[in-house]
N, C-alpha and C. Protein backbone atom coordinates (compact mmCIF):
# COMPACT_ATOMS: atom_id res chain seq x y z
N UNK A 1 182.23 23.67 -61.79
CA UNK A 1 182.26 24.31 -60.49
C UNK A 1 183.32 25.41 -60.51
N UNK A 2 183.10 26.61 -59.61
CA UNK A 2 184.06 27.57 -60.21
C UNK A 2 185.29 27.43 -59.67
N UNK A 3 186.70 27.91 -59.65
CA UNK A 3 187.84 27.19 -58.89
C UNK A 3 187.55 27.65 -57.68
N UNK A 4 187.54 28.75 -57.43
CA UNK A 4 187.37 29.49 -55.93
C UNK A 4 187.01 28.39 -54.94
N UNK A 5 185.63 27.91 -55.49
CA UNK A 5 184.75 27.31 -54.67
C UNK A 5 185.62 26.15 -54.23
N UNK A 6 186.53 25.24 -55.69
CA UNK A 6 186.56 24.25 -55.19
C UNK A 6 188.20 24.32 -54.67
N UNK A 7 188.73 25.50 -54.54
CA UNK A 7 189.74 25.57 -53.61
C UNK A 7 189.06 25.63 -51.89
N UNK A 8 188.30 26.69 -51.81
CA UNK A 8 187.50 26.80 -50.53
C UNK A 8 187.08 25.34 -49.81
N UNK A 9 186.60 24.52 -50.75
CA UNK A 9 186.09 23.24 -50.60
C UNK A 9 187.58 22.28 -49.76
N UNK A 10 188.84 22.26 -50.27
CA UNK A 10 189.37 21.75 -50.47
C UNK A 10 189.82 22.06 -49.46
N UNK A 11 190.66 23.62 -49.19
CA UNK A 11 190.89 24.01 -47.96
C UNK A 11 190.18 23.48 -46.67
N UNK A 12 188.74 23.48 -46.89
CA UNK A 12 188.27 23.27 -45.75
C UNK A 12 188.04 22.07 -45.17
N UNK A 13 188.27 20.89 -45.56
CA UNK A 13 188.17 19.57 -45.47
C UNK A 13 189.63 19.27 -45.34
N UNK A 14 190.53 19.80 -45.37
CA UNK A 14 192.33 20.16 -44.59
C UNK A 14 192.00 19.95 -43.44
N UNK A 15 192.84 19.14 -42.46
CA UNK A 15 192.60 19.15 -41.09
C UNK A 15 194.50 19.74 -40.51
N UNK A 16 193.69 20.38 -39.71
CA UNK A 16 195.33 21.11 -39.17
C UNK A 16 195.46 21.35 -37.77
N UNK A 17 196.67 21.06 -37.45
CA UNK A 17 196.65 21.00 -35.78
C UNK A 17 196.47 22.34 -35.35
N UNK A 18 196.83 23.60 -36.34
CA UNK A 18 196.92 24.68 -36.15
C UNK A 18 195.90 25.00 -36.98
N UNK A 19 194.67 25.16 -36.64
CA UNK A 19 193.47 25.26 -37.18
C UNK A 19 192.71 26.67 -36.71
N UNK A 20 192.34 27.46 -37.62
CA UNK A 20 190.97 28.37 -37.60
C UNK A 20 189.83 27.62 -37.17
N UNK A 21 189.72 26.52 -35.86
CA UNK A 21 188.46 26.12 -35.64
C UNK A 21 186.86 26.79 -35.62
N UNK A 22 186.18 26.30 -35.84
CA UNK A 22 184.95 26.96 -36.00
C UNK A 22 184.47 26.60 -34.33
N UNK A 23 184.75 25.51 -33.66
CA UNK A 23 184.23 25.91 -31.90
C UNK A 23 185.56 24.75 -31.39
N UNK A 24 185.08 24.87 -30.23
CA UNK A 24 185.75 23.43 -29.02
C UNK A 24 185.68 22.78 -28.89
N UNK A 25 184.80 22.07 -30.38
CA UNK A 25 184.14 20.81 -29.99
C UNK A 25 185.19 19.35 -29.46
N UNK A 26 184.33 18.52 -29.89
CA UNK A 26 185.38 16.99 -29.42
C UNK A 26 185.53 16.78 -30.66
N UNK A 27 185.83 14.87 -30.92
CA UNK A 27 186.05 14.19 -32.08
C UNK A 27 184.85 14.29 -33.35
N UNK A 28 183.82 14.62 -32.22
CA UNK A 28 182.48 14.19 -33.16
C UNK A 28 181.64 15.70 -33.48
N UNK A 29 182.51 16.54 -33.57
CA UNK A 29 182.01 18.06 -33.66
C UNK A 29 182.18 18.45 -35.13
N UNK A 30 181.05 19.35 -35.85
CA UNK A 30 181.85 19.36 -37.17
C UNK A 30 182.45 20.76 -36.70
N UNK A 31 183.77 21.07 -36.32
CA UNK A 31 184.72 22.27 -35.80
C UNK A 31 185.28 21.85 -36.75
N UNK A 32 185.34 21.22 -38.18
CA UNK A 32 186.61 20.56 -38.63
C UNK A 32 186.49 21.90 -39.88
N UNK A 33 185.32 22.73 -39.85
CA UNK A 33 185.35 23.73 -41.04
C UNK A 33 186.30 24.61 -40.80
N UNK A 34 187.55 24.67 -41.20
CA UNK A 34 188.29 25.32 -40.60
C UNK A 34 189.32 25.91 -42.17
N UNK A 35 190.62 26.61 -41.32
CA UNK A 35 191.84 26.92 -42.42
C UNK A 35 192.87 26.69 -41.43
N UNK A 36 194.01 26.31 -42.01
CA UNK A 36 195.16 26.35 -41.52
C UNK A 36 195.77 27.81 -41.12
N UNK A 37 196.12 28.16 -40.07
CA UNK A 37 196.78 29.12 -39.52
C UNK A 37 197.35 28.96 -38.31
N UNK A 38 198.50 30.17 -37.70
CA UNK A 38 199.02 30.49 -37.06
C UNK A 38 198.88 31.12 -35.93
N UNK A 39 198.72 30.06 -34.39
CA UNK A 39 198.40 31.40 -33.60
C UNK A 39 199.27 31.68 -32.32
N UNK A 40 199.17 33.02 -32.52
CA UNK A 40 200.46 33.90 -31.38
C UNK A 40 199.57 33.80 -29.74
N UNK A 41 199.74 33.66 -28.94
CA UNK A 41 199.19 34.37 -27.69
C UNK A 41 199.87 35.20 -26.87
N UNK A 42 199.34 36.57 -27.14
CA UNK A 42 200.00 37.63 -26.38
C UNK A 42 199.51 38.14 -25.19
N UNK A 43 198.41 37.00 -24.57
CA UNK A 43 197.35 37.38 -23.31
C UNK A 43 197.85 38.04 -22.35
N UNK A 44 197.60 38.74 -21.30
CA UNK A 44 198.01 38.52 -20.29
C UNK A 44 196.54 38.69 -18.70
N UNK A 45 197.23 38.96 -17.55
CA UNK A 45 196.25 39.30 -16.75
C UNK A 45 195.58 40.42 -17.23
N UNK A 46 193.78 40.30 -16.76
CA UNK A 46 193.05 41.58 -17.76
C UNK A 46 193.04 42.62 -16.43
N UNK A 47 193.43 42.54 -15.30
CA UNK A 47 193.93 43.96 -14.26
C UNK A 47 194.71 44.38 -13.91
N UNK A 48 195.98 43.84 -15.34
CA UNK A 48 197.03 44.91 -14.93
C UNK A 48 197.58 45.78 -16.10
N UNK A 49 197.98 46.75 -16.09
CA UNK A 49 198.36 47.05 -17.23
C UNK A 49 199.75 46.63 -18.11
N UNK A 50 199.28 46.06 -19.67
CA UNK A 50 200.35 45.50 -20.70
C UNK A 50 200.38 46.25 -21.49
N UNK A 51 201.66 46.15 -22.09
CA UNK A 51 202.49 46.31 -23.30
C UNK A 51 202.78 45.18 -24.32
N UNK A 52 202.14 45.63 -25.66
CA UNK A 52 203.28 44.80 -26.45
C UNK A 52 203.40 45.44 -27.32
N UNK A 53 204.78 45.72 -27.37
CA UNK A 53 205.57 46.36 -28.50
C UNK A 53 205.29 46.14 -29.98
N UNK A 54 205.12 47.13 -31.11
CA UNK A 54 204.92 47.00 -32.14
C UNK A 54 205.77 46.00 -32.94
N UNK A 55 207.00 46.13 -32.53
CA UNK A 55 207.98 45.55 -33.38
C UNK A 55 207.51 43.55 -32.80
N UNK A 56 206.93 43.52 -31.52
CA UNK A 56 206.64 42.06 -30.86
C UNK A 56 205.40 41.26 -31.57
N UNK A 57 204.64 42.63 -32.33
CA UNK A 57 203.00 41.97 -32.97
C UNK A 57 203.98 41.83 -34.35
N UNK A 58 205.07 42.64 -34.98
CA UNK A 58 204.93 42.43 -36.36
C UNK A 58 205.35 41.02 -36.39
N UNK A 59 206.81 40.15 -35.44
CA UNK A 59 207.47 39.53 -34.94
C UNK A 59 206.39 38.39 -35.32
N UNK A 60 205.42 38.46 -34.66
CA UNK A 60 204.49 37.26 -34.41
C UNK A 60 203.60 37.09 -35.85
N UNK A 61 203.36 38.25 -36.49
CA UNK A 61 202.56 38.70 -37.47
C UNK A 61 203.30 37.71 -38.34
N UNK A 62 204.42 38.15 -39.05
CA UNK A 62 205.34 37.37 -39.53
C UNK A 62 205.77 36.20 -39.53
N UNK A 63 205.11 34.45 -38.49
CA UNK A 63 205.63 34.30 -38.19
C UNK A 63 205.01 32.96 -38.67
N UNK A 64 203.81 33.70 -39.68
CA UNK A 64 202.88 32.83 -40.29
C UNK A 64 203.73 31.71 -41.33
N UNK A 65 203.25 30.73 -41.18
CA UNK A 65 203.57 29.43 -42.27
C UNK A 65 203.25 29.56 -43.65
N UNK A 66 203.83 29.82 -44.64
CA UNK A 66 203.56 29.30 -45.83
C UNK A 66 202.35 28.90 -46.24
N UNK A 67 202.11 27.86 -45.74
CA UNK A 67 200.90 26.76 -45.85
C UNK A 67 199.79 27.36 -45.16
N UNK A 68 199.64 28.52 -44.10
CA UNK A 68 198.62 28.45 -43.75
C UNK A 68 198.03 30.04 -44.16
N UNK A 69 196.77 29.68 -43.42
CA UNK A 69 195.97 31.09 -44.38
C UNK A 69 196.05 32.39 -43.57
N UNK A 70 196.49 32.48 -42.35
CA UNK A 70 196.30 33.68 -41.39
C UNK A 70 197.58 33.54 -40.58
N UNK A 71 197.34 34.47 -39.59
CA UNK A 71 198.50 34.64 -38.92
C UNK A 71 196.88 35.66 -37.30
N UNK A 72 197.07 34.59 -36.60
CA UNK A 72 196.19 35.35 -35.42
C UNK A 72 196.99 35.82 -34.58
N UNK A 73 197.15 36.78 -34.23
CA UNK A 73 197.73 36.95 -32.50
C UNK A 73 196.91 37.85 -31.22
N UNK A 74 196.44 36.92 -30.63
CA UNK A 74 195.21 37.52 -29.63
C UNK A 74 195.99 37.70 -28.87
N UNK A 75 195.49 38.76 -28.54
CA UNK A 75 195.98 39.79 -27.39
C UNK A 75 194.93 40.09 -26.24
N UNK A 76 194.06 39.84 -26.20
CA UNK A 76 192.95 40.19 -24.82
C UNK A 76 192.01 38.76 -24.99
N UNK A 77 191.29 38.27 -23.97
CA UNK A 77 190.01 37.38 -23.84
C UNK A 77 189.45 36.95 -22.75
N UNK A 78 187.73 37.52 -22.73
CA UNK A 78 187.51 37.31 -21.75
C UNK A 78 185.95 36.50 -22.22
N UNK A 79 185.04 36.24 -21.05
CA UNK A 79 184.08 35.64 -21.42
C UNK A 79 183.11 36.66 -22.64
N UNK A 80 183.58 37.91 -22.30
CA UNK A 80 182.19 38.82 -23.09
C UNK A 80 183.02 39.91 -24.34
N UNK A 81 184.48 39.46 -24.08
CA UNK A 81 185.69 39.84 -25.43
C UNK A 81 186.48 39.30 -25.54
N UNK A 82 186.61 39.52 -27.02
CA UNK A 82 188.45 38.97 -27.67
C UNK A 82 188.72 40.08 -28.54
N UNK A 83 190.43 40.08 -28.12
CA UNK A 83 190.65 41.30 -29.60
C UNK A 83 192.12 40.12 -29.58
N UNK A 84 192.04 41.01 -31.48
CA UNK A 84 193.46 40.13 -32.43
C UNK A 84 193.69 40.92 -33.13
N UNK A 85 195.07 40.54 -33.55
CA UNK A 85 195.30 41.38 -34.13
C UNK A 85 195.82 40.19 -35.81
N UNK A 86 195.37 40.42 -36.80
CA UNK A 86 195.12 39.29 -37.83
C UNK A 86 196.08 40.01 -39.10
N UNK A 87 196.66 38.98 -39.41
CA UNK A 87 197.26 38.84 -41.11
C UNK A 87 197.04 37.54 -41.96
N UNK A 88 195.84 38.44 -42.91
CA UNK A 88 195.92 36.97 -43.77
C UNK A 88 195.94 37.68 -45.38
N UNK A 89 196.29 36.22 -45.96
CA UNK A 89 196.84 36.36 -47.32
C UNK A 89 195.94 35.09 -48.23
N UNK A 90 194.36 34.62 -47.70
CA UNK A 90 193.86 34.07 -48.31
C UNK A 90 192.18 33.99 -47.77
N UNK A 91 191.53 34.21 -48.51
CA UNK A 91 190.45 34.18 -48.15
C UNK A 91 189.78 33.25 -47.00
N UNK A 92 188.55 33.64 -46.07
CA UNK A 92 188.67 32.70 -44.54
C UNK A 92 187.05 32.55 -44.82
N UNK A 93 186.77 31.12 -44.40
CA UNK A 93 185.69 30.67 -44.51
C UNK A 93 184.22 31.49 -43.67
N UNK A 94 183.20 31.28 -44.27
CA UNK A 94 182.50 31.64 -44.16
C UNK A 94 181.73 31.72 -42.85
N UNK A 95 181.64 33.07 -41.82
CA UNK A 95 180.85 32.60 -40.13
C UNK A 95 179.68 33.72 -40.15
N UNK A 96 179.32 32.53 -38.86
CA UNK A 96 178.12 33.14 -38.35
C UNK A 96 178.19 33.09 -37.25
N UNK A 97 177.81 34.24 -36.50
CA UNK A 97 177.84 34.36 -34.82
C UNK A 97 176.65 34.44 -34.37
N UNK A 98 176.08 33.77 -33.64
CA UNK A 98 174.42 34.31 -32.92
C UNK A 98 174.65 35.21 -31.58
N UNK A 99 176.26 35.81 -31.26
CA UNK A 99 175.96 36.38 -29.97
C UNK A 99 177.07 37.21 -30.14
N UNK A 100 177.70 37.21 -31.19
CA UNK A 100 179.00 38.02 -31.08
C UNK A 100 179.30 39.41 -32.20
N UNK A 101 179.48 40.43 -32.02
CA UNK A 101 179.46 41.98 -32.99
C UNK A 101 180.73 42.20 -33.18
N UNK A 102 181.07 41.44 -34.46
CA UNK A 102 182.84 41.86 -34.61
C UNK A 102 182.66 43.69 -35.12
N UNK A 103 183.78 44.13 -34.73
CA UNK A 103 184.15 45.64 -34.62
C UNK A 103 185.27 44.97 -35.44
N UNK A 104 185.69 45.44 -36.69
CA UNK A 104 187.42 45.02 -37.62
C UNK A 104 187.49 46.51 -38.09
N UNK A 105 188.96 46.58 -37.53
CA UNK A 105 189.70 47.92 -38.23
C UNK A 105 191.19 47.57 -38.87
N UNK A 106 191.34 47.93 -40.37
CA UNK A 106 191.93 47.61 -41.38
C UNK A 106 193.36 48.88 -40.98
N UNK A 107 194.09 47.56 -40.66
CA UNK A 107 195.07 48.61 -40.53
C UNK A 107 196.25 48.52 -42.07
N UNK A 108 196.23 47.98 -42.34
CA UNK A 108 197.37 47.75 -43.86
C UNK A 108 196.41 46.67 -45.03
N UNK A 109 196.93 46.74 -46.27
CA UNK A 109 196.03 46.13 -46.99
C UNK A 109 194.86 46.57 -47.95
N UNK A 110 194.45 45.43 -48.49
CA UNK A 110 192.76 45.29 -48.77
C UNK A 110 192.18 44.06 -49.12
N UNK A 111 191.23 44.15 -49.20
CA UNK A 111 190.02 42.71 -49.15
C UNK A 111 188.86 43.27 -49.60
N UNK A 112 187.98 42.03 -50.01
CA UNK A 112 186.74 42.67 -50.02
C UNK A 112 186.08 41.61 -48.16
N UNK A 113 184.82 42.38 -48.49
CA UNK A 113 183.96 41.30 -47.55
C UNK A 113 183.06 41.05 -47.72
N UNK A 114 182.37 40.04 -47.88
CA UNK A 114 181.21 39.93 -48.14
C UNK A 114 180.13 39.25 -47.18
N UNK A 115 178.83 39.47 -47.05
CA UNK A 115 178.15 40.06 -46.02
C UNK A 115 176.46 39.50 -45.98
N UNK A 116 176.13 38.91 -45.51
CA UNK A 116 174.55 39.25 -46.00
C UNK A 116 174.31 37.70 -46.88
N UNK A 117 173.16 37.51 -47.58
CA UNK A 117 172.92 36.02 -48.26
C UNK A 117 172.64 35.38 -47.44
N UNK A 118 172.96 33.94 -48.08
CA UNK A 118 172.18 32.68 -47.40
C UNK A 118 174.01 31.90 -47.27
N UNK A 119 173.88 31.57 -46.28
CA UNK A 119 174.66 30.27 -46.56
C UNK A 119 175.17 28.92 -47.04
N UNK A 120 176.18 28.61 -47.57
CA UNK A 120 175.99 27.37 -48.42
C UNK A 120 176.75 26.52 -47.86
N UNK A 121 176.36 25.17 -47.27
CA UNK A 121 177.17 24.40 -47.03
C UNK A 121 177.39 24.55 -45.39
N UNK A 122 176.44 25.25 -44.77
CA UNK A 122 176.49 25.70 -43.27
C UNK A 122 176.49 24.35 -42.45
N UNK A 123 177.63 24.19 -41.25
CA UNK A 123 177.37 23.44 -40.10
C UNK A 123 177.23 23.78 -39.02
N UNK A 124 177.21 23.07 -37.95
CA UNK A 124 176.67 24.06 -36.34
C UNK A 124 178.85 23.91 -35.99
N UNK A 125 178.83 24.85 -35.80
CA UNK A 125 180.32 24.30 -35.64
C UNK A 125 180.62 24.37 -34.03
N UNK A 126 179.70 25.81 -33.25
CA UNK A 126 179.62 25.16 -31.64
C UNK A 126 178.56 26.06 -31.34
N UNK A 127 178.26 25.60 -30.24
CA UNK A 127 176.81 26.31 -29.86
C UNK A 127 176.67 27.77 -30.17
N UNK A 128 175.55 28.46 -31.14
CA UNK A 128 176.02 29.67 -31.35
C UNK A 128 176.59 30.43 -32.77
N UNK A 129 177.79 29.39 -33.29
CA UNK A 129 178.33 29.60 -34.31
C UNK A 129 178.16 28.48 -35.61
N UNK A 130 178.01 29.13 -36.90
CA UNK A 130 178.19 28.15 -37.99
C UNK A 130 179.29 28.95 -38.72
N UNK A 131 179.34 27.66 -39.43
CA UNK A 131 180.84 27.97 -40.08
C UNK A 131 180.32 27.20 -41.57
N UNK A 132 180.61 27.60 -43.02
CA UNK A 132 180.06 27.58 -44.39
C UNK A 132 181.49 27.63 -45.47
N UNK A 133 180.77 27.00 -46.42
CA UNK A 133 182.33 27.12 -47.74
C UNK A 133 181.63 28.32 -48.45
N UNK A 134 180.62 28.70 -48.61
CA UNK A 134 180.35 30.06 -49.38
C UNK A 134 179.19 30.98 -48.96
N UNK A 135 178.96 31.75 -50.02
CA UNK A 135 177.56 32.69 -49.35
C UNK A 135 176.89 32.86 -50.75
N UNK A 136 175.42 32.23 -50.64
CA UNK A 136 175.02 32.83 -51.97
C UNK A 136 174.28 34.17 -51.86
N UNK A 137 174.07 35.24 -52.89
CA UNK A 137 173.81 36.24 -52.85
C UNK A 137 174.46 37.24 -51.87
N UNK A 138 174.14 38.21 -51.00
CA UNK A 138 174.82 38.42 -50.34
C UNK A 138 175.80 40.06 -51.19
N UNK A 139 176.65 40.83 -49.91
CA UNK A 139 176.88 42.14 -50.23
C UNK A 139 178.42 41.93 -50.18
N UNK A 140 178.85 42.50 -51.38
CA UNK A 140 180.22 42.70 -51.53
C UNK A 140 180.77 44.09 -51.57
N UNK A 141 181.78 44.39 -50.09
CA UNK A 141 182.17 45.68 -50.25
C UNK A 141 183.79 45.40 -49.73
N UNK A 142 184.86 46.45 -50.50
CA UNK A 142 185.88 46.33 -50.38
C UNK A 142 186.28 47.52 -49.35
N UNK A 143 187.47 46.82 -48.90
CA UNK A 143 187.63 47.33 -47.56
C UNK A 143 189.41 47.57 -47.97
N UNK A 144 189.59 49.00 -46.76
CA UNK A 144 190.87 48.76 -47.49
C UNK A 144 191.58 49.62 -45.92
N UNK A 145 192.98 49.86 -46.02
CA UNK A 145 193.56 50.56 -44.96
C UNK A 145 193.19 51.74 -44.30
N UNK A 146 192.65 51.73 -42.98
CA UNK A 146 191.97 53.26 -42.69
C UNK A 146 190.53 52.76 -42.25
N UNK A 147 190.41 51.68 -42.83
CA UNK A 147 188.43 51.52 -42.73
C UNK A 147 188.23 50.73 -41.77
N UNK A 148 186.83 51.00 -40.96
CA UNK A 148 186.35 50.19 -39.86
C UNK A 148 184.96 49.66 -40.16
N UNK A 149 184.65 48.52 -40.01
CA UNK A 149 183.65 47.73 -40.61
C UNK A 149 183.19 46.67 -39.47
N UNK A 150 181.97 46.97 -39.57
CA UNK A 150 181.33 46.56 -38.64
C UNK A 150 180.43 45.33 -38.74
N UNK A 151 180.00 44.27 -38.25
CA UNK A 151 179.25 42.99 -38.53
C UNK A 151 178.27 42.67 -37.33
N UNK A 152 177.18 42.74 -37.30
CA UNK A 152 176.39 41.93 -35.93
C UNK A 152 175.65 41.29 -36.07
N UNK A 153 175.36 40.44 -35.30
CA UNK A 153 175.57 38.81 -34.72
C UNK A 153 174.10 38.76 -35.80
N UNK A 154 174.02 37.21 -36.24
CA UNK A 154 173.10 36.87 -37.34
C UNK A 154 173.60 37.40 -38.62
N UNK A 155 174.48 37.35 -38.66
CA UNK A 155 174.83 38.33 -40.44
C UNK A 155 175.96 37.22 -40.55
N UNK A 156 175.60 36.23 -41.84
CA UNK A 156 176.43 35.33 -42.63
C UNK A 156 177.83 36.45 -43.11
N UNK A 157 178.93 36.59 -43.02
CA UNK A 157 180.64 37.40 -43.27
C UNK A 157 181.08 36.65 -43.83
N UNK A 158 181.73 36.71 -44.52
CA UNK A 158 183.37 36.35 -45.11
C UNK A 158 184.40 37.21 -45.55
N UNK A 159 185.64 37.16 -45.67
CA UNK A 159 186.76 38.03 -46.05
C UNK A 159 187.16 37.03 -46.98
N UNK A 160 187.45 38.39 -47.72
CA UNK A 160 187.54 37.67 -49.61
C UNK A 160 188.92 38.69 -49.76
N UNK A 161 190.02 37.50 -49.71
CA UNK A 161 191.63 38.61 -50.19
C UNK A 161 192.11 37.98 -51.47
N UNK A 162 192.18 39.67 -52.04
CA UNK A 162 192.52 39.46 -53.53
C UNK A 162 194.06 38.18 -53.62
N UNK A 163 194.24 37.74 -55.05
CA UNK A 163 195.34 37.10 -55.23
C UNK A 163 196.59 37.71 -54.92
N UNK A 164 197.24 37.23 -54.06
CA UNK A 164 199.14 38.23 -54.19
C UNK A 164 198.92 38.95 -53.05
N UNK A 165 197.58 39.56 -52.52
CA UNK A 165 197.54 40.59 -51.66
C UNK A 165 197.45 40.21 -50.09
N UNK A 166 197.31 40.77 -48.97
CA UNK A 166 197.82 40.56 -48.01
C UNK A 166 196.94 42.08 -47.04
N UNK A 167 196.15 41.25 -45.96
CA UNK A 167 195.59 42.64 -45.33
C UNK A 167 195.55 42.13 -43.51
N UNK A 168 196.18 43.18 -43.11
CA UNK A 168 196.02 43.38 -41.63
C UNK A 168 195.24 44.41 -40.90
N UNK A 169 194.58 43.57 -39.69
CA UNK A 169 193.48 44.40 -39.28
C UNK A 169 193.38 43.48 -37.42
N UNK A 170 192.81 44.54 -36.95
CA UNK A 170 192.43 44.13 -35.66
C UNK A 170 190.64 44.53 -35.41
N UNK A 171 190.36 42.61 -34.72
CA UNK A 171 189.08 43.09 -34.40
C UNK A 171 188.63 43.03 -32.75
N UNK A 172 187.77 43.59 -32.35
CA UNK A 172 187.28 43.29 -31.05
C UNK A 172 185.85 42.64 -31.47
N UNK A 173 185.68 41.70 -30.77
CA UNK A 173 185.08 40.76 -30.73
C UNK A 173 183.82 40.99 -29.89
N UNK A 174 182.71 41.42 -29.40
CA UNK A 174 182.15 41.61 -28.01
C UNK A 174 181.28 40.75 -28.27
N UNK A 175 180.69 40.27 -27.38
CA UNK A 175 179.32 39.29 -26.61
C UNK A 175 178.12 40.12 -26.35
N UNK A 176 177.25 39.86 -27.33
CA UNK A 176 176.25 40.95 -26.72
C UNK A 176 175.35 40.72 -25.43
């Protein structure tokens, strides 16, 4: 089996209080496809106007664990958006959205992503979404600082970050 896989494997059968859940489920949900990460909430009311200071996202950016694979800090959410602003330093399991068009713009970094295929190892993780340890076949394109990359809803994704490397990016999330 190749290591990748059976790190991916391994990762994802990790249960973490601070979890990349795949939905909301309860005890008996498989939400358990997940990664360990970090998350900031920088919400606030969506009718008034906010600030958050650059130096407050790196703050939070930074503020990631060792142990875990990302660093989230959402900053907006509503029923029909989310935007974040993301640092990760290890590859993130495999999704599928049936209603959602991530918009990701690469602000530092690189990764590849890969795109397209079949899924392997797919569960319902909440109404809407599956969540997978790999993708067979499928499009590999590298993405790097400057680039905006686009995904809509029915298209198996993953972000694939090289070893050592480290990429930040913000996505908006919309509901179609």
């Amino acid at each position: 089996m190749n290591i990748r896989l059976l790190a991916a494997i391994a990762t994802l059968t990790a249960l973490s209080a601070n979890a990349q859940t795949a939905g909301r489920g309860g005890p008996n949900s498989t939400s358990n496809v997940s990664l360990p990460a970090t998350r900031v909430v920088k919400t606030g009311p969506e009718n008034v106007i906010r600030h958050v200071k650059a130096s407050e996202l790196v703050s939070a950016l930074n503020s990631k664990k060792p142990t875990d694979a990302l660093t989230e800090v959402l900053l907006s959410e509503g029923e029909r958006h989310r935007v974040s602003n993301t640092l990760r330093d290890r590859d993130g399991v495999v999704e599928f959205h049936d209603e959602w068009y991530d918009h990701i713009f690469v602000q530092e970094g690189e990764a590849s992503f890969l795109t397209g295929g079949t899924m392997v190892g797919a569960v319902d993780a909440a109404p809407g979404e599956k969540r997978a340890v790999s993708i067979h076949g499928g499009t590999l394109t590298a993405i790097h600082a400057g680039d905006y990359f686009f995904v809509p809803p029915h298209t198996p994704h993953q972000m694939l970050v090289h070893q050592g490397q480290k990429i930040r990016f913000v996505v908006f999330k919309i509901r179609k």
